[in-house]
PDB file of N, CA and C in Angstrom:
ATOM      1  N   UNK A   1     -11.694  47.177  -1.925  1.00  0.00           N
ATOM      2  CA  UNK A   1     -12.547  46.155  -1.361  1.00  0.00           C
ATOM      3  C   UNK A   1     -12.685  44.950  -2.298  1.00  0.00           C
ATOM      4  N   UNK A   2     -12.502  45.497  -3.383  1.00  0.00           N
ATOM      5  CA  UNK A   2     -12.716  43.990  -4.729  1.00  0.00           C
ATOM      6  C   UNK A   2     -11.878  42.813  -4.811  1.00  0.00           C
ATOM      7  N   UNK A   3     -10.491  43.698  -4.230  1.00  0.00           N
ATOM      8  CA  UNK A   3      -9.379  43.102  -4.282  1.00  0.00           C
ATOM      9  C   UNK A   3      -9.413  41.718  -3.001  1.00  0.00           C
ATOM     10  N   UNK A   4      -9.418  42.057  -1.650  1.00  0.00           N
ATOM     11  CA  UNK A   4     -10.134  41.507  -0.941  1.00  0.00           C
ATOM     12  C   UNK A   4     -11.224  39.913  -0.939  1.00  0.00           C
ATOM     13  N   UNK A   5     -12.646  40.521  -2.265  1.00  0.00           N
ATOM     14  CA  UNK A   5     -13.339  39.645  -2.213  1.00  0.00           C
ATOM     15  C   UNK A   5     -12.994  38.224  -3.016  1.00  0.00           C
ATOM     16  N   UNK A   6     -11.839  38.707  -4.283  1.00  0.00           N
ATOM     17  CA  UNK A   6     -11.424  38.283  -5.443  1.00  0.00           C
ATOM     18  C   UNK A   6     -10.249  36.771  -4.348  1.00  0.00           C
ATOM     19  N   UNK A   7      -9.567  37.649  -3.302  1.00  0.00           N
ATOM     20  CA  UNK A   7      -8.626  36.710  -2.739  1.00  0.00           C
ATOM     21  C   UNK A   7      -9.355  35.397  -2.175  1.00  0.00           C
ATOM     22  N   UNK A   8     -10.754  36.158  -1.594  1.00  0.00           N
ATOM     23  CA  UNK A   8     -10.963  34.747  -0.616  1.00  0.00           C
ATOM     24  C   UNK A   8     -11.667  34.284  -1.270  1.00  0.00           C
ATOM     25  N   UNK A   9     -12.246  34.433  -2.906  1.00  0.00           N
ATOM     26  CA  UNK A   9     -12.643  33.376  -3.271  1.00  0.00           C
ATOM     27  C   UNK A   9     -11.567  32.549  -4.280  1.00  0.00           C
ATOM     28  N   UNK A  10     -10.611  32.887  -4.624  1.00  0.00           N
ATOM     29  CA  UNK A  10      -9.019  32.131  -4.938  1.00  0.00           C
ATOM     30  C   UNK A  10      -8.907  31.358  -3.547  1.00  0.00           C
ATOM     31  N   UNK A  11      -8.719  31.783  -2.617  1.00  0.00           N
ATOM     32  CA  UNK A  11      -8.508  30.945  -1.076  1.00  0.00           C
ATOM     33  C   UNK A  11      -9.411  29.497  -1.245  1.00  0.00           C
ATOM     34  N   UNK A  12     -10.818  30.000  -1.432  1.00  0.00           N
ATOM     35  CA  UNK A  12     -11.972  28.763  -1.366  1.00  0.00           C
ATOM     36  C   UNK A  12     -11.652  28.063  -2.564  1.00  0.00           C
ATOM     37  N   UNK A  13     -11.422  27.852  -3.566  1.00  0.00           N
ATOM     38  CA  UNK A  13     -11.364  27.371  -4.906  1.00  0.00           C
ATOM     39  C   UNK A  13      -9.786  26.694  -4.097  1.00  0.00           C
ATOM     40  N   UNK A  14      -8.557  27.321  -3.935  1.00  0.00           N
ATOM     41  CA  UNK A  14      -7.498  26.469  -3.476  1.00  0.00           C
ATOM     42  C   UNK A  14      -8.164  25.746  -2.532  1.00  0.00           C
ATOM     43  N   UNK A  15      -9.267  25.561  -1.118  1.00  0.00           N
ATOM     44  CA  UNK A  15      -8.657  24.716  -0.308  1.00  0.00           C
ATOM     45  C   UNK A  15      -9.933  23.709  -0.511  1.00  0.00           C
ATOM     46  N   UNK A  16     -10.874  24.330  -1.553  1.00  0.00           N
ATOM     47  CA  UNK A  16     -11.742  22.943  -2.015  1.00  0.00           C
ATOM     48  C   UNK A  16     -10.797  21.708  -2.933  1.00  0.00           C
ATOM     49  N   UNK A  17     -10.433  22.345  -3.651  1.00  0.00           N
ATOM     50  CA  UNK A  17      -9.582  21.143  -4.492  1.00  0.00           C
ATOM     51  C   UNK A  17      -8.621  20.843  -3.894  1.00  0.00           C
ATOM     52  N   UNK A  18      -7.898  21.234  -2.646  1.00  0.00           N
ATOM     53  CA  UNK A  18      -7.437  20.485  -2.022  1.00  0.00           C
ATOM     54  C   UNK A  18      -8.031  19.427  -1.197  1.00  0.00           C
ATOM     55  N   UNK A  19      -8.483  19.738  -1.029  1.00  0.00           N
ATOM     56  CA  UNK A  19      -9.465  19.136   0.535  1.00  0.00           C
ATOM     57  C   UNK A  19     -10.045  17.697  -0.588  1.00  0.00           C
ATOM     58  N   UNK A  20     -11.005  17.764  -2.087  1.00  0.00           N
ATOM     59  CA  UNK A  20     -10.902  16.835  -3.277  1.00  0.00           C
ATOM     60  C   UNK A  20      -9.846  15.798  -3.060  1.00  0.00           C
ATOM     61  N   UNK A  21      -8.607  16.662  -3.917  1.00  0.00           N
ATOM     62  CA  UNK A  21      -7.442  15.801  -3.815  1.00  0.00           C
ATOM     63  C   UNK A  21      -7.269  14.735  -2.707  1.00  0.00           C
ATOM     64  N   UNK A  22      -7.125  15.792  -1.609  1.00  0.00           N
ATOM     65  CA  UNK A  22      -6.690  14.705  -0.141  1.00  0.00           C
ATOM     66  C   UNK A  22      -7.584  13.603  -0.257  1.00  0.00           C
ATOM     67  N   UNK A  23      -9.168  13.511  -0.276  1.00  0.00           N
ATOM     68  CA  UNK A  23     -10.098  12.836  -0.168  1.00  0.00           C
ATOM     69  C   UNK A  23      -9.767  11.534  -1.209  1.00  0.00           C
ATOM     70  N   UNK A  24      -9.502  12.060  -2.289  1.00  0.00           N
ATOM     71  CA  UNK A  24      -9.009  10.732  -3.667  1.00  0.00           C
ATOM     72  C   UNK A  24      -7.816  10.398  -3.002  1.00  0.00           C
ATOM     73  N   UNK A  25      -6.763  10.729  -2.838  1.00  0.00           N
ATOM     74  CA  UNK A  25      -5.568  10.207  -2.017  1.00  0.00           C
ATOM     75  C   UNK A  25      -5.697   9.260  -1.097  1.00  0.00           C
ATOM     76  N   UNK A  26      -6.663   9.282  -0.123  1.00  0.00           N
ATOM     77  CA  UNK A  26      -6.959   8.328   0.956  1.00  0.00           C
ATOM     78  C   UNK A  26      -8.613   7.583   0.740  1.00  0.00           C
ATOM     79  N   UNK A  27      -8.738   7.256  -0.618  1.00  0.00           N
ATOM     80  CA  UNK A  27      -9.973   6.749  -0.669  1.00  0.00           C
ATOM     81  C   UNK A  27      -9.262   5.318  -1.044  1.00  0.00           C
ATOM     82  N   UNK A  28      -9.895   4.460  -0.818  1.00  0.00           N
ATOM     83  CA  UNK A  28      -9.169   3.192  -0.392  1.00  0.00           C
ATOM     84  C   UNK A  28      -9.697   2.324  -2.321  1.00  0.00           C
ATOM     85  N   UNK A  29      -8.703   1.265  -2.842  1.00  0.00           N
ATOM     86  CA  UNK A  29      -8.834   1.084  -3.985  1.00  0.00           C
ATOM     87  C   UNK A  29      -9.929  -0.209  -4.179  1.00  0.00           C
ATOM     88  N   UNK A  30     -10.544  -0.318  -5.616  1.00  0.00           N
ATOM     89  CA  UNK A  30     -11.385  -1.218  -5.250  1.00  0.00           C
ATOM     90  C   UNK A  30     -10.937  -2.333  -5.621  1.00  0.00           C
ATOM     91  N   UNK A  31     -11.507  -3.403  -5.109  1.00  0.00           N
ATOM     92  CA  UNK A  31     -10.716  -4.770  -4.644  1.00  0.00           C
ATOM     93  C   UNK A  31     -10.647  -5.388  -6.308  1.00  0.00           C
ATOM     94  N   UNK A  32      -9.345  -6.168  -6.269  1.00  0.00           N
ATOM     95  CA  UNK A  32      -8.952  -6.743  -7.637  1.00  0.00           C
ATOM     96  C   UNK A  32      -8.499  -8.107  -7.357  1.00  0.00           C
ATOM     97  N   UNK A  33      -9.365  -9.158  -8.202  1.00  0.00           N
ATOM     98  CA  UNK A  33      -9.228 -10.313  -7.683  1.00  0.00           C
ATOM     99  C   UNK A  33      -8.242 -11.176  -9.841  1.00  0.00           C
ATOM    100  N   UNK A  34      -7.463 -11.651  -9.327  1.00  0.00           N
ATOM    101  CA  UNK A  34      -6.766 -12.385 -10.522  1.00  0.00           C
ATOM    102  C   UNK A  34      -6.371 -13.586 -10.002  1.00  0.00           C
ATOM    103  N   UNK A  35      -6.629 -14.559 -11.616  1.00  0.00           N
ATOM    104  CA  UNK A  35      -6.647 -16.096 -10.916  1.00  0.00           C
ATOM    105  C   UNK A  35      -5.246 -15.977 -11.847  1.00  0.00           C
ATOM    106  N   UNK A  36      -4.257 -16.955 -11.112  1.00  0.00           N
ATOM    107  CA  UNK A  36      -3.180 -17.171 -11.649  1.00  0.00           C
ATOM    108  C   UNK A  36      -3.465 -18.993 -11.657  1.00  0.00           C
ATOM    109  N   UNK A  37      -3.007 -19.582 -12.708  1.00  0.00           N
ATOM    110  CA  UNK A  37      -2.914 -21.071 -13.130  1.00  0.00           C
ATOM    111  C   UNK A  37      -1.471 -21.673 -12.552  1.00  0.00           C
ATOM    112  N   UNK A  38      -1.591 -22.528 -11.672  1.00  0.00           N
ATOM    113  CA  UNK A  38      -0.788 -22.957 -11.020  1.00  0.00           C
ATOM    114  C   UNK A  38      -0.788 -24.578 -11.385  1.00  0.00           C
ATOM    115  N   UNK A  39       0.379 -25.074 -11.943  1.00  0.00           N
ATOM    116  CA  UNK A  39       0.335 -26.480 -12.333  1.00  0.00           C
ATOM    117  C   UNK A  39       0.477 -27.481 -11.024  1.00  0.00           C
ATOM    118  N   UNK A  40       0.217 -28.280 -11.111  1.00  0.00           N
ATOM    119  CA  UNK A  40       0.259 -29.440  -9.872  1.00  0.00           C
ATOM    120  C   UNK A  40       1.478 -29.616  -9.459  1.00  0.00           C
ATOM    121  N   UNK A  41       2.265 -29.875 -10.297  1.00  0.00           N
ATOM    122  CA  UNK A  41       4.181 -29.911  -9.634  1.00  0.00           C
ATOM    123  C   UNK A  41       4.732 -28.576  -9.071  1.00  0.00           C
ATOM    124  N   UNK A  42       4.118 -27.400  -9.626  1.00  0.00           N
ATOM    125  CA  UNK A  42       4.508 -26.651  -8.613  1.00  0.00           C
ATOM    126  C   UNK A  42       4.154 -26.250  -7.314  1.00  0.00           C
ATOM    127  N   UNK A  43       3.143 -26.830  -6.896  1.00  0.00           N
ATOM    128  CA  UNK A  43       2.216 -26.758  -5.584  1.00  0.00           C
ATOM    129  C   UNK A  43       2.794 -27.848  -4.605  1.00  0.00           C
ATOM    130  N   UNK A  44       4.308 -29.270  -5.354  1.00  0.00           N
ATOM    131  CA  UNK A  44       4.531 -30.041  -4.035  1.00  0.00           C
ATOM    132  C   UNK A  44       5.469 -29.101  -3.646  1.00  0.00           C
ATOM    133  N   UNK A  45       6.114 -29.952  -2.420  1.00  0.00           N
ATOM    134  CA  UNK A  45       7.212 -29.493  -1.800  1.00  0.00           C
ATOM    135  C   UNK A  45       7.891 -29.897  -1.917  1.00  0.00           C
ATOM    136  N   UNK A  46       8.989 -29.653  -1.933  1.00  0.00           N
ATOM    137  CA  UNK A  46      10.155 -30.043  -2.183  1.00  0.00           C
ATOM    138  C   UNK A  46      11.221 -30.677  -0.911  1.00  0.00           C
ATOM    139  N   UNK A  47      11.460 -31.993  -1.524  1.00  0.00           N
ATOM    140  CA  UNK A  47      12.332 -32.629  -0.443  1.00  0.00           C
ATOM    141  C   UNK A  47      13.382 -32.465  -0.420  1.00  0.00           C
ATOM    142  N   UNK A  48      14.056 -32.728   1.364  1.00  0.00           N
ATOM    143  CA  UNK A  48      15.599 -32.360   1.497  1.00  0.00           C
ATOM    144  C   UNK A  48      17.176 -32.782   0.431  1.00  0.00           C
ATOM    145  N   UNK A  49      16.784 -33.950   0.028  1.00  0.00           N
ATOM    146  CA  UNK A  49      17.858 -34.212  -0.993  1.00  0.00           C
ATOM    147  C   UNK A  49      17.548 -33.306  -2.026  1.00  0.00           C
ATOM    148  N   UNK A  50      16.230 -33.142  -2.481  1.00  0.00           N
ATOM    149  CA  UNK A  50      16.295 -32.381  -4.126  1.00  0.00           C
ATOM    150  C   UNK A  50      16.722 -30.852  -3.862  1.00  0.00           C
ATOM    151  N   UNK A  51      16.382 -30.445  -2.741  1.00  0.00           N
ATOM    152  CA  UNK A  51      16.780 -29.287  -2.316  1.00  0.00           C
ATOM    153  C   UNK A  51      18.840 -29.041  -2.396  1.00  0.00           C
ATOM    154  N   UNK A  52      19.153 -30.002  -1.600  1.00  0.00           N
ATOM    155  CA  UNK A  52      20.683 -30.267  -1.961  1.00  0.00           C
ATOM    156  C   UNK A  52      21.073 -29.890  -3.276  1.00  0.00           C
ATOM    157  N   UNK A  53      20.538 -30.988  -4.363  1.00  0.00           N
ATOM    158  CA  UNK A  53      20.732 -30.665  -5.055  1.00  0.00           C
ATOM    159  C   UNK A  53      20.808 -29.715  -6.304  1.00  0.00           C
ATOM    160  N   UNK A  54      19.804 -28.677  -5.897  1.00  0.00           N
ATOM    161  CA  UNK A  54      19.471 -27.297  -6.271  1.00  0.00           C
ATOM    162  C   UNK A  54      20.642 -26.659  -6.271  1.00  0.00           C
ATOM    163  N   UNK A  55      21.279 -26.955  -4.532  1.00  0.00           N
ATOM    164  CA  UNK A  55      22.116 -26.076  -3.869  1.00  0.00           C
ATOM    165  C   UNK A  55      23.248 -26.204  -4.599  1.00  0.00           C
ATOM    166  N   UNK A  56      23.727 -27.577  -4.895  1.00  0.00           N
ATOM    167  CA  UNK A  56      24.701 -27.963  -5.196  1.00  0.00           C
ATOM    168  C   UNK A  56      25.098 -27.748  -6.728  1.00  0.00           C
ATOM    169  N   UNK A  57      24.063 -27.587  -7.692  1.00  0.00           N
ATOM    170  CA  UNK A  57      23.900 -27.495  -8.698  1.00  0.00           C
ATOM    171  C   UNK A  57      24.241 -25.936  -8.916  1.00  0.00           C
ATOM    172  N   UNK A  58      24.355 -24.714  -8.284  1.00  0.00           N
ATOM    173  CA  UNK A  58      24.718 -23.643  -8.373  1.00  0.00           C
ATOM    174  C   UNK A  58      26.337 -23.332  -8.196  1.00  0.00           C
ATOM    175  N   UNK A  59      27.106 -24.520  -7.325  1.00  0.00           N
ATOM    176  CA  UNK A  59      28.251 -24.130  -7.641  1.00  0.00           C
ATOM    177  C   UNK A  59      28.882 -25.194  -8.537  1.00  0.00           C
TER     178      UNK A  59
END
């Protein structure tokens, strides 16, 4: 009979820390905000000739 009581509490101990695990697995992350420094010339756009010449400049 010991043998028995010994299993299902190994059973409960496996499917609590599972059931843990799963729960951290799908707990959603907390929000992370980073400022990146962006210089002014890289924020224009870029026009069709300079673009050409990007292109052209690779072969």
């Amino acid at each position: 009979m010991k043998i028995h009581r010994v299993r299902r509490i190994v059973a409960l101990m496996i499917l609590l820390i599972s059931l843990a695990l799963l729960i951290w697995g799908i707990w959603p992350y907390a929000p992370e905000f980073r400022n990146v420094p962006i210089s002014p010339a890289d924020m224009q756009l870029s026009t069709p000739g300079s673009f050409l010449l990007d292109v052209l400049g690779w072969i």
